[in-house]
C-alpha atoms as a PDB file:
ATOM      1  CA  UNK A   1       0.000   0.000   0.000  1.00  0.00           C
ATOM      2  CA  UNK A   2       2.899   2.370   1.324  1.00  0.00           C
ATOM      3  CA  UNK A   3       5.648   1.439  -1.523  1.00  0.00           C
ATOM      4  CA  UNK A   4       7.092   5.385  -0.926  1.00  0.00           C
ATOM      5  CA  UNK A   5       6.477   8.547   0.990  1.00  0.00           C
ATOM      6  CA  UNK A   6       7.059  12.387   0.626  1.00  0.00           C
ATOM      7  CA  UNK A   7       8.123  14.906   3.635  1.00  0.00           C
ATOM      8  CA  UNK A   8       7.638  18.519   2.419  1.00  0.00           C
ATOM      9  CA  UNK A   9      10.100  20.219   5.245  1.00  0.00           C
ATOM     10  CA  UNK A  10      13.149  19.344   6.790  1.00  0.00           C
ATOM     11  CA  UNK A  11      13.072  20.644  10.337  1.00  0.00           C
ATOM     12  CA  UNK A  12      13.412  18.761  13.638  1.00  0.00           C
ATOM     13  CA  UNK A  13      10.167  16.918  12.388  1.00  0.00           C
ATOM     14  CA  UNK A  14      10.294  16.602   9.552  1.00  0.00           C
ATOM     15  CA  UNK A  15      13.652  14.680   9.297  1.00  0.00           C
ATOM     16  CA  UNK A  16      12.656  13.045  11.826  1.00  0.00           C
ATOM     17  CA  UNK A  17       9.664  11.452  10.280  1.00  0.00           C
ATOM     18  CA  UNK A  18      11.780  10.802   7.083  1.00  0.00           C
ATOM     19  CA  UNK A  19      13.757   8.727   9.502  1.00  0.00           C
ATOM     20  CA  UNK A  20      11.250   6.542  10.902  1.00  0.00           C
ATOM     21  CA  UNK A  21       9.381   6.491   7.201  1.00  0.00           C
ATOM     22  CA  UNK A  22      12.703   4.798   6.305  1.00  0.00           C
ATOM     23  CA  UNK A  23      13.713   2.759   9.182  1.00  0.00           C
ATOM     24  CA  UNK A  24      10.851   0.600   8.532  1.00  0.00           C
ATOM     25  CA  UNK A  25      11.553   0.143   5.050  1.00  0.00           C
ATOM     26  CA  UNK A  26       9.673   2.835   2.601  1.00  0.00           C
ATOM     27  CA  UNK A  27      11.410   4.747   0.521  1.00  0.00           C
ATOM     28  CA  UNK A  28      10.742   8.274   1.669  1.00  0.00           C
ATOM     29  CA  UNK A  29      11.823  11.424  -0.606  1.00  0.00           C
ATOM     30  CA  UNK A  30      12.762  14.462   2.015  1.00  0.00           C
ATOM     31  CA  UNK A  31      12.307  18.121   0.223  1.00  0.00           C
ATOM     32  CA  UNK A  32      13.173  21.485   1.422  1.00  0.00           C
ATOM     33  CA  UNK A  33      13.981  24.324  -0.405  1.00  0.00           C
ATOM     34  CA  UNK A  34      17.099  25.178   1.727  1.00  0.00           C
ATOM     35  CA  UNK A  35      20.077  22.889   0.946  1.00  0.00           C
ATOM     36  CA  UNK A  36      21.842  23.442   4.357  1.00  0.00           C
ATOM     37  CA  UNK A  37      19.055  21.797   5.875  1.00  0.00           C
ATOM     38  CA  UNK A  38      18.816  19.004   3.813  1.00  0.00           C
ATOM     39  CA  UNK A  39      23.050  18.744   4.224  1.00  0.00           C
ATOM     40  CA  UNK A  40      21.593  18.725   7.938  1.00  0.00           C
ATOM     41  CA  UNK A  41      19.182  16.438   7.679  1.00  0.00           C
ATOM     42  CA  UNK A  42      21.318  14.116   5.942  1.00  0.00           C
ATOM     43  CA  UNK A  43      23.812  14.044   9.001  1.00  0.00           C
ATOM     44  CA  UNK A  44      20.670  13.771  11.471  1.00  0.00           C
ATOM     45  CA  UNK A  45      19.458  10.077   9.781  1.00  0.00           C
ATOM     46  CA  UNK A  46      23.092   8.876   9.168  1.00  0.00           C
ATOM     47  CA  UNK A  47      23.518   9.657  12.774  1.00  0.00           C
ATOM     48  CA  UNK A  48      19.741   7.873  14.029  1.00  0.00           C
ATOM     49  CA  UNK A  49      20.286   4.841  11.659  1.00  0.00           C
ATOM     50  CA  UNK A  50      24.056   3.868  14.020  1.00  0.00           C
ATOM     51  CA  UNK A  51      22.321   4.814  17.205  1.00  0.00           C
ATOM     52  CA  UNK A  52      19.783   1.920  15.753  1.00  0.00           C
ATOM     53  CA  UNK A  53      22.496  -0.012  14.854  1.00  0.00           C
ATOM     54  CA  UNK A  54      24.072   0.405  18.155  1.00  0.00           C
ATOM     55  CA  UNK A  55      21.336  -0.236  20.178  1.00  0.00           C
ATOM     56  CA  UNK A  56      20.000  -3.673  18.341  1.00  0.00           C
ATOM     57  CA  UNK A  57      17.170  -2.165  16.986  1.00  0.00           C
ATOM     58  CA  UNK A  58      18.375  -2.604  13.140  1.00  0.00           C
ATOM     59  CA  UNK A  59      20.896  -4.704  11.849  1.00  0.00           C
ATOM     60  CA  UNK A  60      23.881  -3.112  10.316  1.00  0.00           C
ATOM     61  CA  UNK A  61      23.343  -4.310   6.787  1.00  0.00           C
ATOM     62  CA  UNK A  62      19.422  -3.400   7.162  1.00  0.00           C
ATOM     63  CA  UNK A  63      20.514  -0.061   8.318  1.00  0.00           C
ATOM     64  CA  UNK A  64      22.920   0.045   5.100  1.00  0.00           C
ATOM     65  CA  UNK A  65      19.931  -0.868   2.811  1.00  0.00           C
ATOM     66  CA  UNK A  66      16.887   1.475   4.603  1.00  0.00           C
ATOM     67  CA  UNK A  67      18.780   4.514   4.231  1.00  0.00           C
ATOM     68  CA  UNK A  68      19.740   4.001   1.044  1.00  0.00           C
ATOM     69  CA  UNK A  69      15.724   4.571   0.624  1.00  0.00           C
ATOM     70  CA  UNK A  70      16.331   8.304   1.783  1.00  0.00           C
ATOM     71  CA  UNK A  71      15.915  10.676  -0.916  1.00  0.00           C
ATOM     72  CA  UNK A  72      16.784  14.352  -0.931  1.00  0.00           C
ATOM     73  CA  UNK A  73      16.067  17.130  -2.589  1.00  0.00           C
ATOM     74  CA  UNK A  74      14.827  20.966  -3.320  1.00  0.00           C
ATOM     75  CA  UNK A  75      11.735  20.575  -5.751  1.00  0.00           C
ATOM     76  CA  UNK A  76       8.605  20.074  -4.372  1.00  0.00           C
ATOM     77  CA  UNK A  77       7.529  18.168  -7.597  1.00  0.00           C
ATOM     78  CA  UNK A  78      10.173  15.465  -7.275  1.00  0.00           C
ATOM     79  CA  UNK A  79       9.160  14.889  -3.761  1.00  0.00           C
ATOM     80  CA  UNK A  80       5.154  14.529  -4.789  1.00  0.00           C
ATOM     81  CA  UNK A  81       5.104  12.949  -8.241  1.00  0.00           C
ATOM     82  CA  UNK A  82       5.278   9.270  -7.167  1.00  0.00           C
ATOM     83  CA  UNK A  83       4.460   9.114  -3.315  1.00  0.00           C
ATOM     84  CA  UNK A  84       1.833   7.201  -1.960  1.00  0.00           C
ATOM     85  CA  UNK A  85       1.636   9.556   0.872  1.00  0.00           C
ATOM     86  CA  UNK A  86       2.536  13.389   1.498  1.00  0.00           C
ATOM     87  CA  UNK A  87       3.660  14.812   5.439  1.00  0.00           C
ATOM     88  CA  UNK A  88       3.949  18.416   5.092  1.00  0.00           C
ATOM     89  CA  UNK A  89       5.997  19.790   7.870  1.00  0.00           C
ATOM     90  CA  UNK A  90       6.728  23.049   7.816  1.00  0.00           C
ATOM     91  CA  UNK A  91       5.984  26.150  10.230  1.00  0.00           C
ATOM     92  CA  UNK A  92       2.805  26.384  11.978  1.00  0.00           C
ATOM     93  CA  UNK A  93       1.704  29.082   9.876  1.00  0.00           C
ATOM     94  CA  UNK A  94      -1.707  28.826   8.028  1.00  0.00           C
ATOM     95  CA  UNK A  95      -1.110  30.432   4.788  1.00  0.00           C
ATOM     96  CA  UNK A  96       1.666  28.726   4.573  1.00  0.00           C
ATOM     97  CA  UNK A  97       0.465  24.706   4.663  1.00  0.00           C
ATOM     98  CA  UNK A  98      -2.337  26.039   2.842  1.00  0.00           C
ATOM     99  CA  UNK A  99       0.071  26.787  -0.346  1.00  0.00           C
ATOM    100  CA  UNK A 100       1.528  23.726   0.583  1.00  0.00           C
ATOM    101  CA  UNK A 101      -1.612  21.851  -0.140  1.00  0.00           C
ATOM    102  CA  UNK A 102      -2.191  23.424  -2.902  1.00  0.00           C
ATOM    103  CA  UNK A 103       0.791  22.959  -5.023  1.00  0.00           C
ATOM    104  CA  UNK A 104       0.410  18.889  -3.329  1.00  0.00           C
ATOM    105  CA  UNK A 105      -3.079  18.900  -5.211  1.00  0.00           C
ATOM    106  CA  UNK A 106      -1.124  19.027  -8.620  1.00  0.00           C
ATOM    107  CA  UNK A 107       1.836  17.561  -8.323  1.00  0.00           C
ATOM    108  CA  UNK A 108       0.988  13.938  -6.122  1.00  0.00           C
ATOM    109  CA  UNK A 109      -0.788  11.678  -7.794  1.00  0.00           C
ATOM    110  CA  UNK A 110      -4.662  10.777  -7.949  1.00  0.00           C
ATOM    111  CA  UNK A 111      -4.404   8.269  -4.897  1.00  0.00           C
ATOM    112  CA  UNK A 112      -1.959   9.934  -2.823  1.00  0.00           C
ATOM    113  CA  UNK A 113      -2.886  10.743   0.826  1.00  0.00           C
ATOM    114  CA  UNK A 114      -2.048  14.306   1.743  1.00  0.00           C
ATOM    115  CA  UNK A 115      -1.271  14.879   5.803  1.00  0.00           C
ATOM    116  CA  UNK A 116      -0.374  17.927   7.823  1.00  0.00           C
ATOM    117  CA  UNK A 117       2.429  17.125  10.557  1.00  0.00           C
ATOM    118  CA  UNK A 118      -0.052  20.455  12.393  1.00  0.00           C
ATOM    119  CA  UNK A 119      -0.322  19.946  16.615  1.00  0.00           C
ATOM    120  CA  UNK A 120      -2.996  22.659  16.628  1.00  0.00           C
ATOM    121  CA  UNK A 121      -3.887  23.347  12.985  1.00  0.00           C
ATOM    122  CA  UNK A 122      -7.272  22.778  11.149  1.00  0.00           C
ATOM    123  CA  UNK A 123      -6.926  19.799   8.816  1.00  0.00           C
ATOM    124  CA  UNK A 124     -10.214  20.823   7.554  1.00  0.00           C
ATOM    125  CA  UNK A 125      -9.195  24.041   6.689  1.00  0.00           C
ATOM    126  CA  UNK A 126      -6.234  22.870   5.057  1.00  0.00           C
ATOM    127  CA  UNK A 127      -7.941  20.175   3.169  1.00  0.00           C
ATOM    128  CA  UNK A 128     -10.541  22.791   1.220  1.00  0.00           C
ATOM    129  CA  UNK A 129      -7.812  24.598  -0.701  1.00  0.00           C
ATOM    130  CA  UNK A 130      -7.418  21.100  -2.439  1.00  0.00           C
ATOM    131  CA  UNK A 131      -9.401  18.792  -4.655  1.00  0.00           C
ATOM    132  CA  UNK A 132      -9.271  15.756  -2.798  1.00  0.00           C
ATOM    133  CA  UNK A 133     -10.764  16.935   1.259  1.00  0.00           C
ATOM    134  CA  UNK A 134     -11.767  13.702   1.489  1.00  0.00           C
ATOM    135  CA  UNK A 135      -7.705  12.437   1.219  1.00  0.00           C
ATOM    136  CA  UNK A 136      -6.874  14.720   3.437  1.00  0.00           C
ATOM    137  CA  UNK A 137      -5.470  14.074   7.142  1.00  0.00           C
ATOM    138  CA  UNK A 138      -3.614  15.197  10.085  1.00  0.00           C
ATOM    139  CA  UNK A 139      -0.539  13.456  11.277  1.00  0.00           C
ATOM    140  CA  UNK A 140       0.344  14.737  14.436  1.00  0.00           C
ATOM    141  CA  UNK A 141       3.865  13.140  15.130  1.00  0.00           C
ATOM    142  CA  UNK A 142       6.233  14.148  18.656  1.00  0.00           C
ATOM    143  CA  UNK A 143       9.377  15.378  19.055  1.00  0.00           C
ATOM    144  CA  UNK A 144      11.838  13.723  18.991  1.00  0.00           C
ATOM    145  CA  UNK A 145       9.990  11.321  16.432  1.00  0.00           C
ATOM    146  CA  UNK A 146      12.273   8.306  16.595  1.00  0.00           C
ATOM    147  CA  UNK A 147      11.650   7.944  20.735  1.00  0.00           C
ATOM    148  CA  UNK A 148       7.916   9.296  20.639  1.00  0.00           C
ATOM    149  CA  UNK A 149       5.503   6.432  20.276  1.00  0.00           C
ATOM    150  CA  UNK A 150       2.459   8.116  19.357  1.00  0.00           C
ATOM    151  CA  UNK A 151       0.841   9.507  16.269  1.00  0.00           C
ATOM    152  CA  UNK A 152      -2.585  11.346  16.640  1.00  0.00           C
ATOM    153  CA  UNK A 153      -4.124  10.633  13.444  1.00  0.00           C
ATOM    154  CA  UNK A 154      -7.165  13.962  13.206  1.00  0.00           C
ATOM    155  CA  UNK A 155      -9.977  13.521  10.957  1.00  0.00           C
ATOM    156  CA  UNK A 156     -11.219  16.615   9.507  1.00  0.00           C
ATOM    157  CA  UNK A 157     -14.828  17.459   8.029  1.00  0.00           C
ATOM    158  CA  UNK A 158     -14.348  15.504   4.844  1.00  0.00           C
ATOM    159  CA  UNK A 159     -11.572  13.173   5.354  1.00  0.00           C
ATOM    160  CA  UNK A 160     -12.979   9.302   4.203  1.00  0.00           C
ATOM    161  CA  UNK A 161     -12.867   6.387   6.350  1.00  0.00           C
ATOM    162  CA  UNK A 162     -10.829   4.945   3.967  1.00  0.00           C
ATOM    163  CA  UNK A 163      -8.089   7.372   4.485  1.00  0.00           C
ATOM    164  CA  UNK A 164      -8.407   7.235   8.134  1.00  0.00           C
ATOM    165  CA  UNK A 165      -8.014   3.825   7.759  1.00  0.00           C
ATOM    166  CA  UNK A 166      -4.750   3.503   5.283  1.00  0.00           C
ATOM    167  CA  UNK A 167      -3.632   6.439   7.631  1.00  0.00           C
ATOM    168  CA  UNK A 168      -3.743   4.573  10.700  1.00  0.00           C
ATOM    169  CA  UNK A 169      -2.117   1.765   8.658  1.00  0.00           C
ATOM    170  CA  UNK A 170       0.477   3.997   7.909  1.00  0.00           C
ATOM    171  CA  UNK A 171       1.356   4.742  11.391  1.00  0.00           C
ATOM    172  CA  UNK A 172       1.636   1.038  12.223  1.00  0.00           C
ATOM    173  CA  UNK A 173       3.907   0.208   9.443  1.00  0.00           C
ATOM    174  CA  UNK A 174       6.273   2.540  10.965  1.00  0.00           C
ATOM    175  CA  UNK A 175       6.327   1.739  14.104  1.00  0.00           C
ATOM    176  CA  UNK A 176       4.219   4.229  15.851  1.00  0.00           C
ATOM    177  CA  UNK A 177       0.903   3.579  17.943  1.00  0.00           C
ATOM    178  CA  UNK A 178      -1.857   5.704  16.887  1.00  0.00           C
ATOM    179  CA  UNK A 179      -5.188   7.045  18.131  1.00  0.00           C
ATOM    180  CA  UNK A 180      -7.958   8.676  16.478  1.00  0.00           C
ATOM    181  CA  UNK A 181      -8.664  12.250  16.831  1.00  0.00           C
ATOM    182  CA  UNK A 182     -11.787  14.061  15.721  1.00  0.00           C
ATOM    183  CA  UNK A 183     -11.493  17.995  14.668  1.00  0.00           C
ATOM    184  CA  UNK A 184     -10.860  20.081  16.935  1.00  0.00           C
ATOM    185  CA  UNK A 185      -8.457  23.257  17.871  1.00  0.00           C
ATOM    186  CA  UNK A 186      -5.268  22.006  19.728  1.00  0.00           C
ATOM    187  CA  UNK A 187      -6.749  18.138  19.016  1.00  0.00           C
ATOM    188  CA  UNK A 188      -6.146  16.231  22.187  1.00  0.00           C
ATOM    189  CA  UNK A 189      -2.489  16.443  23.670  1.00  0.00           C
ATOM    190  CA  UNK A 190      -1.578  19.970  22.487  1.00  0.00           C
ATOM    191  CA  UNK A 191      -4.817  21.396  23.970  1.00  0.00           C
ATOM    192  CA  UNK A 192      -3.902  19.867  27.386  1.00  0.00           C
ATOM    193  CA  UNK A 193      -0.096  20.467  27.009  1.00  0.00           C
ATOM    194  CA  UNK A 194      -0.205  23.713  25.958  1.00  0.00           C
ATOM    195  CA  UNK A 195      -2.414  24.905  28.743  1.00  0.00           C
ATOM    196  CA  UNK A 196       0.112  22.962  31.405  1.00  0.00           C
ATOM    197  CA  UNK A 197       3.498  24.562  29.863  1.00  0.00           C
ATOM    198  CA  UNK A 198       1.568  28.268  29.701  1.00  0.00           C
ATOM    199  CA  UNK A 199       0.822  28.075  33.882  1.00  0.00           C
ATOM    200  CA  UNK A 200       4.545  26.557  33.932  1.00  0.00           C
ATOM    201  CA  UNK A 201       5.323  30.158  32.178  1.00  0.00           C
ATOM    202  CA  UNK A 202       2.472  32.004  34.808  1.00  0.00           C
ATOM    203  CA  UNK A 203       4.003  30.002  37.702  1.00  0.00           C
ATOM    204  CA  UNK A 204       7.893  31.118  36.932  1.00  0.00           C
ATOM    205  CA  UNK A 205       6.790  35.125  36.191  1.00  0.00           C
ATOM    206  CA  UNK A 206       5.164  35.255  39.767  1.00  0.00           C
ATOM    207  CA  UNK A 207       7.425  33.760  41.643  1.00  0.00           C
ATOM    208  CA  UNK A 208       6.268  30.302  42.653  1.00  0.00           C
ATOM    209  CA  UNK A 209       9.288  28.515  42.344  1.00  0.00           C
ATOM    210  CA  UNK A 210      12.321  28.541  40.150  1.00  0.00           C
ATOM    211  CA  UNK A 211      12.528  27.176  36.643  1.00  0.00           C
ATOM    212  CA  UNK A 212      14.077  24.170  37.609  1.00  0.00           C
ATOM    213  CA  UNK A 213      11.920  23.284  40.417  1.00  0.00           C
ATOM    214  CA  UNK A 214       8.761  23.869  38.776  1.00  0.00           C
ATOM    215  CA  UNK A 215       9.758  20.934  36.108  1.00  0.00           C
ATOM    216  CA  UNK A 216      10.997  18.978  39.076  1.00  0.00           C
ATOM    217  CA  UNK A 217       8.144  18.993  40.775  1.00  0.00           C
ATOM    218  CA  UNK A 218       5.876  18.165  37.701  1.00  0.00           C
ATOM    219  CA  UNK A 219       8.465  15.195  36.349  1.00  0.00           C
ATOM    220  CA  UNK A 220       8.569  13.709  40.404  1.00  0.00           C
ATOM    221  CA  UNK A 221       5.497  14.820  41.591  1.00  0.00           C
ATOM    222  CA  UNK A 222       3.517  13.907  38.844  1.00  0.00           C
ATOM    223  CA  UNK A 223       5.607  11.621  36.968  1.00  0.00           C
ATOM    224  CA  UNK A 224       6.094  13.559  33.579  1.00  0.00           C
ATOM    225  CA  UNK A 225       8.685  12.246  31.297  1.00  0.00           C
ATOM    226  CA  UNK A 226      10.158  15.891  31.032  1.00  0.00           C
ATOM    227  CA  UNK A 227       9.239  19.205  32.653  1.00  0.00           C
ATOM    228  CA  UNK A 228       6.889  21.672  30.855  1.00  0.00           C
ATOM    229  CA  UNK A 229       9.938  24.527  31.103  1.00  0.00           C
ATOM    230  CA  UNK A 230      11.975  21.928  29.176  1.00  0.00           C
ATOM    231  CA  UNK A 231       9.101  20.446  26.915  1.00  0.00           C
ATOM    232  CA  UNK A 232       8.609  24.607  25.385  1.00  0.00           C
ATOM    233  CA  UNK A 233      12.600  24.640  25.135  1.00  0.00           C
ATOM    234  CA  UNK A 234      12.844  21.543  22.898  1.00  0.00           C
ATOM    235  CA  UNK A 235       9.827  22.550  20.879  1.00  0.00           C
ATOM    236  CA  UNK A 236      10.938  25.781  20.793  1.00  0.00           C
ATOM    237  CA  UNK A 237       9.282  28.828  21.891  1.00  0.00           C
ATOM    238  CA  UNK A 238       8.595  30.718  19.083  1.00  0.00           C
ATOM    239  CA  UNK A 239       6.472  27.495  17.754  1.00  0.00           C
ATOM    240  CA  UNK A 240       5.021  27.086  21.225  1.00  0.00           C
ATOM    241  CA  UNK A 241       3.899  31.002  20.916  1.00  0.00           C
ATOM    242  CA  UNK A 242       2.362  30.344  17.613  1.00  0.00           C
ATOM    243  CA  UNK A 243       0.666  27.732  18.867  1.00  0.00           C
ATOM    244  CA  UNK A 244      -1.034  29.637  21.770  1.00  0.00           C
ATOM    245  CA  UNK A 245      -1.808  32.139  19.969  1.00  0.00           C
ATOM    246  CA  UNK A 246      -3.671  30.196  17.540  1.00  0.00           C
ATOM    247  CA  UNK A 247      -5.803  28.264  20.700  1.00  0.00           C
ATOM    248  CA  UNK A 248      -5.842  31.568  22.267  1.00  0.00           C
ATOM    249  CA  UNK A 249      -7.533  32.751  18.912  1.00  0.00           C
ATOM    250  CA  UNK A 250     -10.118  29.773  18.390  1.00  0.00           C
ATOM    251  CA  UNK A 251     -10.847  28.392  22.063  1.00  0.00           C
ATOM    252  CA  UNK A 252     -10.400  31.597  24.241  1.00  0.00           C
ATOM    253  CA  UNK A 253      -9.120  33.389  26.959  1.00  0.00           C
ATOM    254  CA  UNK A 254      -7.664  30.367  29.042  1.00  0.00           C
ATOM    255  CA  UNK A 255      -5.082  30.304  26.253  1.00  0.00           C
ATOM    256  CA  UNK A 256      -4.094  33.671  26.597  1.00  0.00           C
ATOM    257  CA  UNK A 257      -0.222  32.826  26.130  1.00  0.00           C
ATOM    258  CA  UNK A 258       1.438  33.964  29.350  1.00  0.00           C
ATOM    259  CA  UNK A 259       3.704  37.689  29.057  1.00  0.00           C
ATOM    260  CA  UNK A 260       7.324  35.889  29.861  1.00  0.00           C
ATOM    261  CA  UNK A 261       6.807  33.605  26.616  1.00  0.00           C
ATOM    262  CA  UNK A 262       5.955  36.456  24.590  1.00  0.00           C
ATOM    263  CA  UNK A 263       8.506  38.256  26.050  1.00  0.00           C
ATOM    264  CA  UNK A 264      11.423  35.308  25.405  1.00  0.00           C
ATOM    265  CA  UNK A 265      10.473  35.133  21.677  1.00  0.00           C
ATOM    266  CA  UNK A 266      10.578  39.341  21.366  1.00  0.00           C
ATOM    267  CA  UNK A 267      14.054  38.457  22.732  1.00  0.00           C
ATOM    268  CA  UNK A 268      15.171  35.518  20.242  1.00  0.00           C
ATOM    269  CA  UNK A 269      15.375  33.237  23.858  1.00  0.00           C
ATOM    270  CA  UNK A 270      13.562  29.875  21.631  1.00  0.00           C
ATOM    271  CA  UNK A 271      14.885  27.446  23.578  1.00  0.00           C
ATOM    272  CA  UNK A 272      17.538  24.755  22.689  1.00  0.00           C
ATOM    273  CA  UNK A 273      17.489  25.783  18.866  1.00  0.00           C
ATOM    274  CA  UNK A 274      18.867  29.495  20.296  1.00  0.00           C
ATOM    275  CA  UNK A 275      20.796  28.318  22.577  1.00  0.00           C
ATOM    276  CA  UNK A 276      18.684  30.186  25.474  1.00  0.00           C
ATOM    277  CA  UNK A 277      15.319  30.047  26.328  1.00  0.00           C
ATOM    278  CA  UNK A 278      14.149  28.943  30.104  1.00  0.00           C
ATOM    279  CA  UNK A 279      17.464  26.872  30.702  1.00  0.00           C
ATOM    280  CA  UNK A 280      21.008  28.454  29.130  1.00  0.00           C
ATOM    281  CA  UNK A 281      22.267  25.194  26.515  1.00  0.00           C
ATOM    282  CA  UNK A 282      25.118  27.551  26.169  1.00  0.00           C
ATOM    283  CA  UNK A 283      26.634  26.567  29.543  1.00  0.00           C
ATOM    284  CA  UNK A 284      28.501  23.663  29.392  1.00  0.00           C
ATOM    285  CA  UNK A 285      29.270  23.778  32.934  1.00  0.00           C
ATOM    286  CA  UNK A 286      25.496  22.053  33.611  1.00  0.00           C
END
């Protein structure tokens, strides 16, 4: 069913998804239009394919043939021509994954599924500036992709059982566990997670308790993987802003996103990608 896939952005997700597309055996074209970050991206799967290795979870000459299966490259119409299915995963901006889509609607062909990589996004939305609503989907993958297990899979208006089904399929075949998500702003675990990492952000601007101790208390206390503070770091807090401003925008004034993170962002303090954001990555004394 899945004999290759398309990734339309080569970001933290989006290489990351061409990774696990790959390390389960489909050939999986990676497009960006910026060739440092495909030279990146490049590095980033040679280096998750020996950590496999390494580990035991692929053998070395598997490893040599999967990413062999990893394409690269600039145009957009290379990418889409022959894939089976299309992640766009670029910025969480709108107008942009709406062009997206509907260059996408040309270029991939007839039967082609066409998901958004979106945490908060409207698949619907997306899906009308094509031709095909109905093969439409969100993929909502986490960061980093080759650890996270999950993949909420969000139906929009239009989108067929059929493609809910090959997407859930999808999601299988690489190794993921998935759950079904029906339309809504912020879907299921960026809703909740958004509104725990902005009180984080309320928490540290009045004083409650340091940085530090405020994840501590959440990852002991509550027994969270990793702190909110250091969930909006890896993220990054630009995309974290974007993303409250968008729930803020469509489910009220509970998202309102707190005045540090705005503040942080005005700043250029976005978290590990900076260098700076609610922790310092620049000192290598910690």
């Amino acid at each position: 069913m899945f004999q290759k896939a398309a990734v339309i952005g080569a970001g933290t997700m989006g290489r990351g998804i061409a990774f696990a597309t790959a390390m389960n055996g489909i050939a999986v074209t990676l497009q960006d239009i910026n060739e440092d970050t495909l030279e990146a991206s490049k590095t980033y799967i040679q280096e998750q394919f020996d950590i496999g290795v390494k580990i035991g979870k692929i053998s070395e000459d598997d490893a040599k043939q999967n990413i062999q299966k990893v394409n690269y490259t600039t145009s957009m119409e290379e990418a889409a021509h022959d894939a089976d299915i299309i992640i766009e995963a670029v910025l969480e901006l709108m107008d942009l994954k709406i062009n997206i889509f509907k260059q996408l609607d040309q270029l991939a062909p007839r039967h082609a599924i066409l998901a958004t990589n979106t945490s908060t996004m409207s698949p619907t939305e997306i899906a009308a500036a094509t031709s095909r609503p109905d093969q439409c989907v969100a993929l909502h993958f986490f960061n980093p992709v080759p650890k996270m297990k999950l993949i909420e899979v969000v139906r929009g208006l239009e989108t067929s059982d059929e493609t809910m089904e090959k997407a859930m399929l999808f999601g299988e075949r690489i190794g993921k566990e998935c759950v079904q998500i029906n339309e809504f702003p912020g879907f299921a675990t960026s809703r909740m997670n958004c509104l725990i990492g902005n009180e984080a952000m309320n928490m540290v601007m009045e004083g409650v308790g340091s940085v530090e101790d405020i994840d501590k208390a959440m990852k002991l206390g509550l027994n969270h993987p990793m702190g909110p503070l250091e969930l909006a770091d890896l993220v990054g807090l630009d995309t974290r802003l974007r993303n409250m401003e968008y729930l803020h925008e469509t489910l009220g004034e509970k998202f309102r996103p707190c005045p540090l993170l705005i503040k942080y962002v005005k700043a250029g303090r976005l978290g590990r990608k900076s260098g700076k954001g609610f922790y310092d990555y620049t000192d290598t004394t910690k």
